[in-house]
Protein backbone atom coordinates (compact mmCIF):
# COMPACT_ATOMS: atom_id res chain seq x y z
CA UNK A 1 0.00 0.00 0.00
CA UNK A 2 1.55 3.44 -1.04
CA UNK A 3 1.96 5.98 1.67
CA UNK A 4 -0.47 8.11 0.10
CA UNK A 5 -3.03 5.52 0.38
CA UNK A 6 -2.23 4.72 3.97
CA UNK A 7 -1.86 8.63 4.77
CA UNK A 8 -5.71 9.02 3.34
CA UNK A 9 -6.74 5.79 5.40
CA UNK A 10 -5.36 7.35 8.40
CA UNK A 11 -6.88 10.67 7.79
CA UNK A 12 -10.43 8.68 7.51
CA UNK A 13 -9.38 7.09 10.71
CA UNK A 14 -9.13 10.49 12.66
CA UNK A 15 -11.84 12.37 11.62
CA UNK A 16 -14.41 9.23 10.26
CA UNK A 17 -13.72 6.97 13.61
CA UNK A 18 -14.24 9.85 15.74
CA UNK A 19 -17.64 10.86 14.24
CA UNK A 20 -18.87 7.14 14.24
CA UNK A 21 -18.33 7.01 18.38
CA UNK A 22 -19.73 10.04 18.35
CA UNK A 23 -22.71 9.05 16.26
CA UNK A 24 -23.06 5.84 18.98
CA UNK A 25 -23.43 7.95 21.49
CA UNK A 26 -25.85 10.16 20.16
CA UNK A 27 -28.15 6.45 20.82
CA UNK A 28 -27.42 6.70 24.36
CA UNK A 29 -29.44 8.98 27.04
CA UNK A 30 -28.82 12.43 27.57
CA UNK A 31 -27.58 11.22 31.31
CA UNK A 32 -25.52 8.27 30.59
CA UNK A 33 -23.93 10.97 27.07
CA UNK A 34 -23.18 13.54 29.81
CA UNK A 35 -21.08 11.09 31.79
CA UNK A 36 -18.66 9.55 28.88
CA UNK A 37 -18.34 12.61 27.16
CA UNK A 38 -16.29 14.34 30.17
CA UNK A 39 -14.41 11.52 30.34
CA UNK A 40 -13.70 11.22 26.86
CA UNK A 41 -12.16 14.71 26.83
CA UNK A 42 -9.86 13.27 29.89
CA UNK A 43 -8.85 10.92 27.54
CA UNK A 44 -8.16 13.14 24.51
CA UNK A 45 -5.78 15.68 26.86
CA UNK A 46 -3.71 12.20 27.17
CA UNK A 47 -3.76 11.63 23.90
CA UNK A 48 -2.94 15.05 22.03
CA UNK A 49 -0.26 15.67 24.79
CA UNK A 50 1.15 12.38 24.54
CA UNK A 51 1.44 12.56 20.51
CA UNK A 52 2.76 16.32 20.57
CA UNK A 53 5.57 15.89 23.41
CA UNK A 54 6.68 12.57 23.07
CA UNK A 55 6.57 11.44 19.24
CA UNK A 56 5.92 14.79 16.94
CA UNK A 57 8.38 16.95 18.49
CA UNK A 58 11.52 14.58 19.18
CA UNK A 59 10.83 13.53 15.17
CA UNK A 60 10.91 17.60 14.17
CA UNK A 61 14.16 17.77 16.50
CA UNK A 62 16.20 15.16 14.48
CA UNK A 63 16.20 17.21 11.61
CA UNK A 64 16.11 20.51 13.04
CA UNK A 65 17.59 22.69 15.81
CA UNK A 66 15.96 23.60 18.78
CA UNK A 67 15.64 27.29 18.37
CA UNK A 68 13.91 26.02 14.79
CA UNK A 69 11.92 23.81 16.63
CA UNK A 70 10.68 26.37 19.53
CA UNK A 71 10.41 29.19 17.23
CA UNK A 72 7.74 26.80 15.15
CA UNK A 73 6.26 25.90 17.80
CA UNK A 74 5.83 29.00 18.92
CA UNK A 75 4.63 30.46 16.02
CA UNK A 76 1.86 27.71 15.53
CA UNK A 77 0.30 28.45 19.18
CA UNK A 78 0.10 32.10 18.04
CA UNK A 79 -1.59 31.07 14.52
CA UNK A 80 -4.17 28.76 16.65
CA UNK A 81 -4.89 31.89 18.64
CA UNK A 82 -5.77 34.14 15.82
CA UNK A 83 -7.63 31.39 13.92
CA UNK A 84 -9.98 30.84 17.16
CA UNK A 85 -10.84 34.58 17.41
CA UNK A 86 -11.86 34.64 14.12
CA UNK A 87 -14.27 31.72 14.56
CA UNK A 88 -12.61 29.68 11.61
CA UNK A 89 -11.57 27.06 15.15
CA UNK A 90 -13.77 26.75 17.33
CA UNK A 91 -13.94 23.58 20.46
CA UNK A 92 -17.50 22.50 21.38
CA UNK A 93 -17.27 19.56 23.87
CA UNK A 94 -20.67 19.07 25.76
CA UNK A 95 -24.33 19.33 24.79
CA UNK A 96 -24.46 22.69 26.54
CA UNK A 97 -22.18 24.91 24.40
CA UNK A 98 -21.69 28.58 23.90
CA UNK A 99 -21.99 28.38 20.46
CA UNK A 100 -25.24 27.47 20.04
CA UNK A 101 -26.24 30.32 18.99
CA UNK A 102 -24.17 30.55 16.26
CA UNK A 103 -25.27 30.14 12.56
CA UNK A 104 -25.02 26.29 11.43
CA UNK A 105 -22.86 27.07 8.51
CA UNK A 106 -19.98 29.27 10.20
CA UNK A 107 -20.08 25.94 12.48
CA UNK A 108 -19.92 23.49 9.51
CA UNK A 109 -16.57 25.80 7.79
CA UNK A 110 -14.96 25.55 11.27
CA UNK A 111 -15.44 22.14 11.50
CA UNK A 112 -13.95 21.66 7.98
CA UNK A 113 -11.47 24.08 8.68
CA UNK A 114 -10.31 21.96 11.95
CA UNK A 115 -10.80 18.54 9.86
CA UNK A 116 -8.55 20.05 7.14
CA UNK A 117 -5.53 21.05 9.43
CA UNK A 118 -6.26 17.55 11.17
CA UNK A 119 -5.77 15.79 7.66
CA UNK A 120 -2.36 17.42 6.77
CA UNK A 121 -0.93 16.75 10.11
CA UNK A 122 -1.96 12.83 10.17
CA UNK A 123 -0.88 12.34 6.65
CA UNK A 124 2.74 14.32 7.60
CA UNK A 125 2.77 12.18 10.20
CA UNK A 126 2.58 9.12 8.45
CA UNK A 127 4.77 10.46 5.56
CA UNK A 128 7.33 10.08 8.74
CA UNK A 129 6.67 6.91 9.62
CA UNK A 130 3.29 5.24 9.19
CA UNK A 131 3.38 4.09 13.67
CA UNK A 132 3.32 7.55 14.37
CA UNK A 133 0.92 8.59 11.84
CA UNK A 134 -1.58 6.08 13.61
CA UNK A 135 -0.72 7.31 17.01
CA UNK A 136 -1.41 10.58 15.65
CA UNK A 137 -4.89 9.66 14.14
CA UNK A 138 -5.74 7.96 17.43
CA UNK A 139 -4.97 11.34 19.23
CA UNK A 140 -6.59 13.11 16.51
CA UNK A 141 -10.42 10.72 16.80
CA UNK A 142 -9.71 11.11 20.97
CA UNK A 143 -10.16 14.74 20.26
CA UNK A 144 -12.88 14.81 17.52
CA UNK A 145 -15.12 11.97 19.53
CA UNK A 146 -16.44 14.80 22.16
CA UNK A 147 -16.40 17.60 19.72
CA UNK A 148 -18.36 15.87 16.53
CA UNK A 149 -21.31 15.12 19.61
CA UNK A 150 -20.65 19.24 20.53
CA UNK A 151 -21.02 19.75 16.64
CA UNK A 152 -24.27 17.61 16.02
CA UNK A 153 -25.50 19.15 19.28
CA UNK A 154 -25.49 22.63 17.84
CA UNK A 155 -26.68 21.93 14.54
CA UNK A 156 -29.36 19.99 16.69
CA UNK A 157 -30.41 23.25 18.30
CA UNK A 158 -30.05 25.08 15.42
CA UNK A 159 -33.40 22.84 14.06
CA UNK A 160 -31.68 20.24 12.13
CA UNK A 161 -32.54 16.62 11.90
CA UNK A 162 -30.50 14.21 13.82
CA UNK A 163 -29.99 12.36 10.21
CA UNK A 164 -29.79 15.71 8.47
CA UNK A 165 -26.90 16.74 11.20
CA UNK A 166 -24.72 13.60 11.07
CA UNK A 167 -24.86 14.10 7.14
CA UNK A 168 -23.32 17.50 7.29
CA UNK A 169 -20.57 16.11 9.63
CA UNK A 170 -19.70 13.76 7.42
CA UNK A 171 -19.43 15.96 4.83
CA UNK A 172 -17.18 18.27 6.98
CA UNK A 173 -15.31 15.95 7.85
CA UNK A 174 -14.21 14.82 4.07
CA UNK A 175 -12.10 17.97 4.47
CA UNK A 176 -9.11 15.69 6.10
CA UNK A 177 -9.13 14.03 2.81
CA UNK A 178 -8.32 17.62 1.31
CA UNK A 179 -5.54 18.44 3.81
CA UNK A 180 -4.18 15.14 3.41
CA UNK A 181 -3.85 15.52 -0.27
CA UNK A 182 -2.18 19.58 0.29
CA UNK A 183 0.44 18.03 2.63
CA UNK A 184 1.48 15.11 0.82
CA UNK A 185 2.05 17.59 -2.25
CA UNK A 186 3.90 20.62 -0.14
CA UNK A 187 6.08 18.23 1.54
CA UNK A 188 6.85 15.87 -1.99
CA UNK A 189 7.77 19.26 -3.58
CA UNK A 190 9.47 21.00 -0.66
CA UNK A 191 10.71 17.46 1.31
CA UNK A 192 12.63 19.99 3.83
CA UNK A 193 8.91 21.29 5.31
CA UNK A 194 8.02 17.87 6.71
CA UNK A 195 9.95 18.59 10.18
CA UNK A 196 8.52 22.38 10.40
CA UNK A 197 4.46 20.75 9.58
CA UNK A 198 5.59 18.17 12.93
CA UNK A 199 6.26 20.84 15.01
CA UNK A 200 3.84 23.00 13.92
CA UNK A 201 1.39 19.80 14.50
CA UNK A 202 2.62 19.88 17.89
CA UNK A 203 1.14 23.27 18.50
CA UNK A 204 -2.38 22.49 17.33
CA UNK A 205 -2.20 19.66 19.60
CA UNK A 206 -1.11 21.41 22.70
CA UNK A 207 -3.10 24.51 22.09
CA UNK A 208 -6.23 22.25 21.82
CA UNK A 209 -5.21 20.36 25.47
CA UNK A 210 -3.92 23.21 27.34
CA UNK A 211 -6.36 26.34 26.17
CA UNK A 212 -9.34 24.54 25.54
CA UNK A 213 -9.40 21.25 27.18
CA UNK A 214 -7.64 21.78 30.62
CA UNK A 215 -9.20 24.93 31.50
CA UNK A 216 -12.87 23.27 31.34
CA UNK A 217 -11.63 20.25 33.30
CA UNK A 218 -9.87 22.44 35.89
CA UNK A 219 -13.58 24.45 36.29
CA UNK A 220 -15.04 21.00 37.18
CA UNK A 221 -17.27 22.19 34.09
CA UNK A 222 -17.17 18.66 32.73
CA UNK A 223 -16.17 16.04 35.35
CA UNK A 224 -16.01 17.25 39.16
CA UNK A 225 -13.74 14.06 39.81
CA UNK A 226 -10.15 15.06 39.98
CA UNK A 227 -8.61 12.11 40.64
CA UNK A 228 -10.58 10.39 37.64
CA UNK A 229 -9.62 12.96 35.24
CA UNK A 230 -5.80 12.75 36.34
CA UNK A 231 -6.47 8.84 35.39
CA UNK A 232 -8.02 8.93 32.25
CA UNK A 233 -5.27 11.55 31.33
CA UNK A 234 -2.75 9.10 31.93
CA UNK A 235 -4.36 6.35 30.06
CA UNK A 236 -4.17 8.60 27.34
CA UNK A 237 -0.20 8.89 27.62
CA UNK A 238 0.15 5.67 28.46
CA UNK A 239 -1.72 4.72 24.91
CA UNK A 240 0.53 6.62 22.99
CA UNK A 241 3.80 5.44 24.75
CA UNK A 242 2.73 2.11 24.09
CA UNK A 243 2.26 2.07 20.61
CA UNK A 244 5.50 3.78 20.42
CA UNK A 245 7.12 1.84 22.54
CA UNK A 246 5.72 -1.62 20.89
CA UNK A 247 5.12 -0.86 16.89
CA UNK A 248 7.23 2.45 16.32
């Protein structure tokens, strides 16, 4: 199987295999939703910091130097900031979410926005080494598991069917096949922008844990259990240091 191929599987993977959970537990109760989703979003902080400090950064840092590497990094945190005030990336993790009131298609181009950016950084990930592209799509479907039920939620409020709704996720979420196919051709005609995409990649990651994830779980907004959250945050890690540790 080419790398492209696998790179476009992958990208499926993140975005496709988080909507499906999330479309399973759209079946469940509103009570028994509002007690995995919290925990799910444990799970993803794991995950996305697990990915972005222990495998995409040390691979930018072979080829690069540090400075290179923080400066990147760096600059990617400040891009994530600027994209979220102008609503093109937005985070909606719960039923209750303070973008309801938003308009369902500036959700719909922020979710394909997010999906996009998603898709190049799996499929530079994989053009790496195809074991850390797949611990990158599992952090990637951690993340979008919680937010594709925030998404359908909105569009739910918003007046949607539930049918109509999962549709129009789906269709966002084709947009990783797009950014897949931009980074495979960016980094096949410039091969020395793989290591700058993997750091950058790292910032996405960490700016989605530590601005947008932490914060809520630190409010008790989503789970009131500390020493849970702490758990499930470390079960996380400890998926991504596995894989590494056993397949990459």
């Amino acid at each position: 199987m080419s790398l492209l191929a696998r790179a476009l599987g992958l990208s499926l993977l993140g975005s496709g295999g988080g909507l499906l959970v999330a479309s399973s537990l759209l079946l469940f109760t509103d009570d028994v939703r509002t007690r995995l989703v919290p925990w799910l979003v444990s799970y993803a902080v794991g995950a996305l910091l697990g990915v972005a400090l222990l495998a995409l950064l040390p691979e930018a840092l072979i080829s690069l130097t540090p400075a290179a590497v923080s400066g990147t990094l760096l600059a990617g945190i400040l891009v994530f900031f600027v994209l979220e005030k102008l609503v093109l990336l937005r985070h909606c993790h719960t039923d209750e979410c303070q973008v309801h009131g938003a308009a369902a298609p500036l959700v719909l181009i922020g979710d394909a926005f997010h999906n996009f950016i998603d898709g190049a950084i799996i499929c530079t990930a994989v053009l790496t080494s195809v074991p850390l592209g797949v611990n990158t799509a599992i952090a990637v479907a951690a993340h979008e598991i919680p937010q594709e039920v925030g998404d359908v939620a909105i569009l739910l409020a918003a007046g949607y069917s539930r049918s109509r709704a999962l549709l129009l996720n789906v269709v966002s979420g084709a947009a990783g096949i797009a950014g897949a196919l931009v980074a495979y051709a960016a980094v096949d005609l410039v091969p020395g922008i793989r290591p700058f995409v993997l750091a950058f990649s790292s910032a996405s990651m960490l700016y989605i844990a530590m601005s947008d994830l932490i914060p809520d779980l630190h409010r008790g907004r989503m789970d009131p259990s500390a020493a849970r959250q702490v758990l499930l945050i470390g079960a996380g890690v400890g998926t991504i240091v596995l894989f590494e540790r056993f397949v990459g």
